[in-house]
N, C-alpha and C. Protein backbone atom coordinates (compact mmCIF):
# COMPACT_ATOMS: atom_id res chain seq x y z
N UNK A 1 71.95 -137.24 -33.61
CA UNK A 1 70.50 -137.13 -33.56
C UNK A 1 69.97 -136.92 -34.98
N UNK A 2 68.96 -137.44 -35.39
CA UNK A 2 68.27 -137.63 -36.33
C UNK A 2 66.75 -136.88 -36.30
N UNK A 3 66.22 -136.52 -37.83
CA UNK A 3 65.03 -135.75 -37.51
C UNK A 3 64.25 -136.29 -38.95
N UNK A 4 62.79 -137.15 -38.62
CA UNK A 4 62.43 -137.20 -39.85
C UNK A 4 61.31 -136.62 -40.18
N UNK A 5 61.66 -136.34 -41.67
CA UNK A 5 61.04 -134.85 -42.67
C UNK A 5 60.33 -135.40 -43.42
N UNK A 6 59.04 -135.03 -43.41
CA UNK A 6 57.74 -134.88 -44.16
C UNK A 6 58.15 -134.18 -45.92
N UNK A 7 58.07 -135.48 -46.57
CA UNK A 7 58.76 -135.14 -48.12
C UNK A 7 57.49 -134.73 -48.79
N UNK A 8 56.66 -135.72 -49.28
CA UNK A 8 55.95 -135.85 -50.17
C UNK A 8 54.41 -136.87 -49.63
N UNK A 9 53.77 -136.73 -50.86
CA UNK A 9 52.67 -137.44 -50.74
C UNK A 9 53.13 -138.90 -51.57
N UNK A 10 52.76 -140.70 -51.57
CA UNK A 10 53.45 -140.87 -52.25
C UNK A 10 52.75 -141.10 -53.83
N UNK A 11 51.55 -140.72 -53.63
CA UNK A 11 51.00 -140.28 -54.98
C UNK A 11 51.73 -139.27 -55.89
N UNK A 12 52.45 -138.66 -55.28
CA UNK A 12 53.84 -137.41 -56.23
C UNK A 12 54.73 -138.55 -56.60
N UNK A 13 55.13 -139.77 -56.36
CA UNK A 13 56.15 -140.71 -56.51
C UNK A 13 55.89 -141.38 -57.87
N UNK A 14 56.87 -141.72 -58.95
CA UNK A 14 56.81 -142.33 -60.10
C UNK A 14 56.81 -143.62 -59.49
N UNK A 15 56.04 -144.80 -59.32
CA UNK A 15 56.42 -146.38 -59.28
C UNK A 15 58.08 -146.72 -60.17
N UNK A 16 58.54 -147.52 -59.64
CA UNK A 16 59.98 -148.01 -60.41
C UNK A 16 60.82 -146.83 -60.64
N UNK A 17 61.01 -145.34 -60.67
CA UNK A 17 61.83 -144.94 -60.68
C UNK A 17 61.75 -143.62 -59.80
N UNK A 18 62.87 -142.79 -59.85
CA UNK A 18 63.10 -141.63 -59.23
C UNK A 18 62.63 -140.29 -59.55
N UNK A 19 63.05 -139.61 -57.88
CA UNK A 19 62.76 -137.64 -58.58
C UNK A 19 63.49 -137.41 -57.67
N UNK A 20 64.03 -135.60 -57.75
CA UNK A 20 64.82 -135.23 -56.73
C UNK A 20 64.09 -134.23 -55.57
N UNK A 21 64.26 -134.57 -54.76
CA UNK A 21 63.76 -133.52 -53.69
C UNK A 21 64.61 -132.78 -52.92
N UNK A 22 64.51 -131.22 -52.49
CA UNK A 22 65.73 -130.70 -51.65
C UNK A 22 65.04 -130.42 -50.46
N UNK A 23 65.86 -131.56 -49.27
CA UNK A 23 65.37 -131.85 -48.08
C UNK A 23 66.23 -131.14 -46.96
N UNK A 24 65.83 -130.45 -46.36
CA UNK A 24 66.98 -129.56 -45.15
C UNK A 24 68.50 -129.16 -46.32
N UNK A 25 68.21 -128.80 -47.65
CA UNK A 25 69.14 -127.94 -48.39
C UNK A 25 69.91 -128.92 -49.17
N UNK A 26 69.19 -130.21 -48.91
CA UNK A 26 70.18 -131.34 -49.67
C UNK A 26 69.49 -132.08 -50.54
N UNK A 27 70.18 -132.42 -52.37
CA UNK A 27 69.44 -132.82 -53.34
C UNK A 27 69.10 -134.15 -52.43
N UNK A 28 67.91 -134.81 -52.74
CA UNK A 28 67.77 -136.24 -51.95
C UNK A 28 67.33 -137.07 -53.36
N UNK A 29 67.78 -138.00 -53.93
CA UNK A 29 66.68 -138.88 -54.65
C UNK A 29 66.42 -140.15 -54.28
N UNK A 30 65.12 -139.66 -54.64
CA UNK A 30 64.14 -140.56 -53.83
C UNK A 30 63.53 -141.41 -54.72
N UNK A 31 63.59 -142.82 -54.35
CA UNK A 31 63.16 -144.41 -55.15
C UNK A 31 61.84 -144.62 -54.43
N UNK A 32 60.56 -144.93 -55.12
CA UNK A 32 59.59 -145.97 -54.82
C UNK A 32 59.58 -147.38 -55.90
N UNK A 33 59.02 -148.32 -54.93
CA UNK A 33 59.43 -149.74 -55.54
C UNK A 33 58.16 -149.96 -54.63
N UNK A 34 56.89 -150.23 -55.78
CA UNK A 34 55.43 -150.60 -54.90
C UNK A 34 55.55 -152.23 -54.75
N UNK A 35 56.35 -153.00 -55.76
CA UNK A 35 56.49 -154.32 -55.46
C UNK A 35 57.65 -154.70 -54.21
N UNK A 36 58.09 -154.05 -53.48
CA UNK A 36 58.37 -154.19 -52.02
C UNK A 36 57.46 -152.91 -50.97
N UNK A 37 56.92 -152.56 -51.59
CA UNK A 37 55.93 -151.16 -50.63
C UNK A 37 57.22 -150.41 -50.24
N UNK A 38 58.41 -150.34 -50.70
CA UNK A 38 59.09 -149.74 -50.08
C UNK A 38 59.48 -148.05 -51.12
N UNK A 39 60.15 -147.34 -50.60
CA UNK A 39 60.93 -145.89 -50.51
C UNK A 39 62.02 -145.97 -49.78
N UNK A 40 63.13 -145.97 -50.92
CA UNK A 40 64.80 -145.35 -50.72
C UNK A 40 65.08 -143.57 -50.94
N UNK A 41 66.30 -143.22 -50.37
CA UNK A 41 66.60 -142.23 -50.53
C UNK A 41 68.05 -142.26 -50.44
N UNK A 42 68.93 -141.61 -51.32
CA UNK A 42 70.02 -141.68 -51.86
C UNK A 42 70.54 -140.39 -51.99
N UNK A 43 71.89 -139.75 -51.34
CA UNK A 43 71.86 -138.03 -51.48
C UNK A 43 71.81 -138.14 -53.78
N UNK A 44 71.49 -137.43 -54.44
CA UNK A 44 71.25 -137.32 -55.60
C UNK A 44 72.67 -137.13 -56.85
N UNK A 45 73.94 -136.87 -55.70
CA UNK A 45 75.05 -136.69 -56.24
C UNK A 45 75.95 -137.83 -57.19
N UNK A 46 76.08 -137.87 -58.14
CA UNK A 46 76.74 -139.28 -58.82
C UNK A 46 78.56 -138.64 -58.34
N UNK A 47 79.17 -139.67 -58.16
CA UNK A 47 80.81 -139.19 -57.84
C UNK A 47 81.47 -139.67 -58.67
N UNK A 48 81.10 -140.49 -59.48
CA UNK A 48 82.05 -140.93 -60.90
C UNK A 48 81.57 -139.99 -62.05
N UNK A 49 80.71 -139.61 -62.03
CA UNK A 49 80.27 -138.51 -63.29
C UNK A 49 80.15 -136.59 -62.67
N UNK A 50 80.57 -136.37 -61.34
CA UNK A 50 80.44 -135.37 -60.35
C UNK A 50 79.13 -134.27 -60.93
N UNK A 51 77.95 -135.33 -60.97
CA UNK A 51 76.69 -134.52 -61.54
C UNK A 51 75.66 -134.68 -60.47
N UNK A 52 74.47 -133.80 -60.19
CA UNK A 52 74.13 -134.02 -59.41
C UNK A 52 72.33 -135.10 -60.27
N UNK A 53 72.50 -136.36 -60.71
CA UNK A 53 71.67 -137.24 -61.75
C UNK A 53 70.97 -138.37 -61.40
N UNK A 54 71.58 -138.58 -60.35
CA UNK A 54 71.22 -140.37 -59.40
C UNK A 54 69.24 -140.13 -59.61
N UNK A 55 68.49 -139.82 -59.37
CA UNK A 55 67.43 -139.38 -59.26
C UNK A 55 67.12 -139.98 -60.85
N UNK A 56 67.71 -140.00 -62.00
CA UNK A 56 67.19 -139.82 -62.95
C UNK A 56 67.52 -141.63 -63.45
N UNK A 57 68.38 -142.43 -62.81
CA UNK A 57 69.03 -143.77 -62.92
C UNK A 57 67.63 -144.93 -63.00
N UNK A 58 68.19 -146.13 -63.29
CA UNK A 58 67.28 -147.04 -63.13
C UNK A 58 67.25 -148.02 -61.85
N UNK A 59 66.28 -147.99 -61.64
CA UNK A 59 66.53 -148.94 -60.42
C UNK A 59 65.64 -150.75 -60.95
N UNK A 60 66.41 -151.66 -59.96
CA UNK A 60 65.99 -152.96 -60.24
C UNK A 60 66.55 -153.70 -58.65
N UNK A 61 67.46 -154.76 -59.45
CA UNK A 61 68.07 -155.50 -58.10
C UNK A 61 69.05 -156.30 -58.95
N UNK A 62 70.14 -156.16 -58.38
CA UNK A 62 71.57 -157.15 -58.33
C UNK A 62 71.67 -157.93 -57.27
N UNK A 63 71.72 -159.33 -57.32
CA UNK A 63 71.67 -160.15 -56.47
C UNK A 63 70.61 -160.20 -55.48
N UNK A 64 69.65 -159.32 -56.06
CA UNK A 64 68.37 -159.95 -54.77
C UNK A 64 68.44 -158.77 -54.25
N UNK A 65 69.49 -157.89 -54.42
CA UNK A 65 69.35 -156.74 -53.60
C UNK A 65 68.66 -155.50 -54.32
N UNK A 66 68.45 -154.21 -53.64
CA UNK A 66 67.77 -153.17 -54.39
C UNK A 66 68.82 -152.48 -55.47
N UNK A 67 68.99 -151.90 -56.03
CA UNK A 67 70.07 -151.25 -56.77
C UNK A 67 69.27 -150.06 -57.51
N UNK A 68 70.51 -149.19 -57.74
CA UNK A 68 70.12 -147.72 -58.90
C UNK A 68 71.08 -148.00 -59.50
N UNK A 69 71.46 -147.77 -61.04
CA UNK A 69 72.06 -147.58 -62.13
C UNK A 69 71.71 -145.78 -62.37
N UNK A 70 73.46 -145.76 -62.50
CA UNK A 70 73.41 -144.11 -63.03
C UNK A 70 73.64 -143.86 -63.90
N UNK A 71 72.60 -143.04 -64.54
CA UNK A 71 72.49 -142.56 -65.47
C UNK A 71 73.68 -142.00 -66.58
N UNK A 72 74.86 -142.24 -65.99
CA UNK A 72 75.67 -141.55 -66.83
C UNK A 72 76.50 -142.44 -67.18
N UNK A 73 77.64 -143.45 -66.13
CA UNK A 73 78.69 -144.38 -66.31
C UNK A 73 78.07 -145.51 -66.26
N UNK A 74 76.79 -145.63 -65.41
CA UNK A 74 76.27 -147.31 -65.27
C UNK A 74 76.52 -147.66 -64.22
N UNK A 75 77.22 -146.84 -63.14
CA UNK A 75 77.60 -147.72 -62.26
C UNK A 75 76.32 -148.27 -61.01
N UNK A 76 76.24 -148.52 -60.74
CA UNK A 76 75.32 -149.61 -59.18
C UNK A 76 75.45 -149.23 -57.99
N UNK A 77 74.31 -148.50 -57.60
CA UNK A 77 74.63 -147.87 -56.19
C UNK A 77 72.99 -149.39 -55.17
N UNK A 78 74.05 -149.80 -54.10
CA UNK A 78 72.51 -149.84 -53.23
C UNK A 78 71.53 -149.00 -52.85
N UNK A 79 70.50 -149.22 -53.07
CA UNK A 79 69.65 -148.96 -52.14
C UNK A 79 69.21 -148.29 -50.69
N UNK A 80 70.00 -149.38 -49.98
CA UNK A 80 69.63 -149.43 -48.96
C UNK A 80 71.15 -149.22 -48.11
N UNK A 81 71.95 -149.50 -48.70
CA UNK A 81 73.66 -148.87 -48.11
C UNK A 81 74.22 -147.69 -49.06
N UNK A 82 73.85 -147.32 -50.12
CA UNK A 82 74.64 -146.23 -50.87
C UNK A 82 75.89 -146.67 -51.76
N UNK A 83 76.08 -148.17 -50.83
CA UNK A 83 77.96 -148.62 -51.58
C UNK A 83 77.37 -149.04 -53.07
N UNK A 84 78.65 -148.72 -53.98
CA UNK A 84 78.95 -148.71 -55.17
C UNK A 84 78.98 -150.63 -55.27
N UNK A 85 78.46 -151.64 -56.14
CA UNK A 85 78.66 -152.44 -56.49
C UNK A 85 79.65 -152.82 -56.61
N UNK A 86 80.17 -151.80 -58.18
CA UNK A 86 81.60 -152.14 -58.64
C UNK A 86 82.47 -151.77 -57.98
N UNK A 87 82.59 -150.95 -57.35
CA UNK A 87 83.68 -150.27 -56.03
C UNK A 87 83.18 -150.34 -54.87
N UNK A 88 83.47 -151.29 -54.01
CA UNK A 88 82.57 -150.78 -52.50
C UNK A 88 83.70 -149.25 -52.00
N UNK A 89 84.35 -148.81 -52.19
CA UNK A 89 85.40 -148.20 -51.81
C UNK A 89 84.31 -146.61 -51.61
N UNK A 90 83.21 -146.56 -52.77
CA UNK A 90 82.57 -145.43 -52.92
C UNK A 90 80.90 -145.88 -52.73
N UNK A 91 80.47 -144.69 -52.03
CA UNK A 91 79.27 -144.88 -52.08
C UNK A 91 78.58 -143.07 -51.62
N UNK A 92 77.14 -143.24 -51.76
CA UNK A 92 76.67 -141.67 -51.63
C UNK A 92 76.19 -142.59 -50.56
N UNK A 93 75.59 -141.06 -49.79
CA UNK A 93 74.98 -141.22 -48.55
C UNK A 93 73.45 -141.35 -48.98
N UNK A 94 73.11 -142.81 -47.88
CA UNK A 94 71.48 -143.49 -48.17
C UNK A 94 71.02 -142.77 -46.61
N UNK A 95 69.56 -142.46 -47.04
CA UNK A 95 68.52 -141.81 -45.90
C UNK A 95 67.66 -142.93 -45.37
N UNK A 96 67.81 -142.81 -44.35
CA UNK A 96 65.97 -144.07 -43.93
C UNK A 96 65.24 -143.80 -44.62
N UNK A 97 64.32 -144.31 -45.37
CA UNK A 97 62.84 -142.80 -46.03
C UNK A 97 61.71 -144.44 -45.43
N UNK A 98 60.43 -143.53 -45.20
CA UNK A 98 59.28 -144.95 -45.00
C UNK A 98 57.92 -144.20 -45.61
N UNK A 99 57.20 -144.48 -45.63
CA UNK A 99 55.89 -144.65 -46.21
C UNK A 99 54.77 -144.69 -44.72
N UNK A 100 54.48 -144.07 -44.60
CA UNK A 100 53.60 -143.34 -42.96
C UNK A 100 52.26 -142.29 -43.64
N UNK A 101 51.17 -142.97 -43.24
CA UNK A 101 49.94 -142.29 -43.63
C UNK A 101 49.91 -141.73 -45.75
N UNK A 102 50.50 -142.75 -46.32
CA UNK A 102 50.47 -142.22 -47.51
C UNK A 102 51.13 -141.03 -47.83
N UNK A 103 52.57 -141.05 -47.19
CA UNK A 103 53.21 -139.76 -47.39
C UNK A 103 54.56 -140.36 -47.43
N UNK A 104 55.96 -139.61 -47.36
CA UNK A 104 56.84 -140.45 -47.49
C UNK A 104 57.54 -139.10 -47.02
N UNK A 105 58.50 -139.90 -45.99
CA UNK A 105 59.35 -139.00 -44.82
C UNK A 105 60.57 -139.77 -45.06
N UNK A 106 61.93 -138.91 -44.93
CA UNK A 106 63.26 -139.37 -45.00
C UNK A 106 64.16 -138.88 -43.54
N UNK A 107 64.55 -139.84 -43.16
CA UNK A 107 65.15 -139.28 -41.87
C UNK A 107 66.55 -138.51 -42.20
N UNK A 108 66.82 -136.83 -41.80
CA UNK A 108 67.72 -136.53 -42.12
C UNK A 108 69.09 -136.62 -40.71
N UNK A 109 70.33 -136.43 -41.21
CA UNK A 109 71.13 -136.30 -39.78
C UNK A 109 71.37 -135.04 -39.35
N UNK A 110 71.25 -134.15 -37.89
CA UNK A 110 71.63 -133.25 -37.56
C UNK A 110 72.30 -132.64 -38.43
């Protein structure tokens, strides 16, 4: 079961890049991208650099897809799955997040 949490307004949101929010006790970083109207959420933990930085990465797109670059090694996390580009082997855990009345909610898991 799933429960989704009232984050932010998305006027608090940087366009093109990240911030971290602690959602039910967990760093979350959170992506807006106004040229898809969309909001990702990514737990904030990098596992090749064991920092908690993802929040601070760049985001764009590899192959058409959404992507974050971390801030520390470079590596390529999706979007929208969490898997590592260069390694699918690794990935952080990705949140639903949506955009509802100009606010932005991330679905967390039990």
């Amino acid at each position: 079961m799933s429960t989704w949490i009232d984050v932010c307004p998305i006027d608090d949101l940087q366009p093109d890049s990240g911030v971290c929010a602690l959602v039910e006790g967990r760093q979350v970083a959170i992506f807006y991208l106004p040229r898809l109207d969309a909001v990702y959420a990514l737990g904030n933990f990098d596992p090749f650099s064991e920092a908690n930085v993802l929040s601070r990465g760049m985001v764009g797109d590899l192959g058409g897809q959404p992507m974050l670059a971390s801030p520390m090694y470079k590596q390529h996390f999706n979007l929208q799955t969490g898997v590592c580009f260069e390694d699918a082997t690794i990935s952080v855990p990705a949140y639903p997040a949506r955009i509802e009345n100009d606010r932005v909610a991330i679905q967390m898991p039990e």
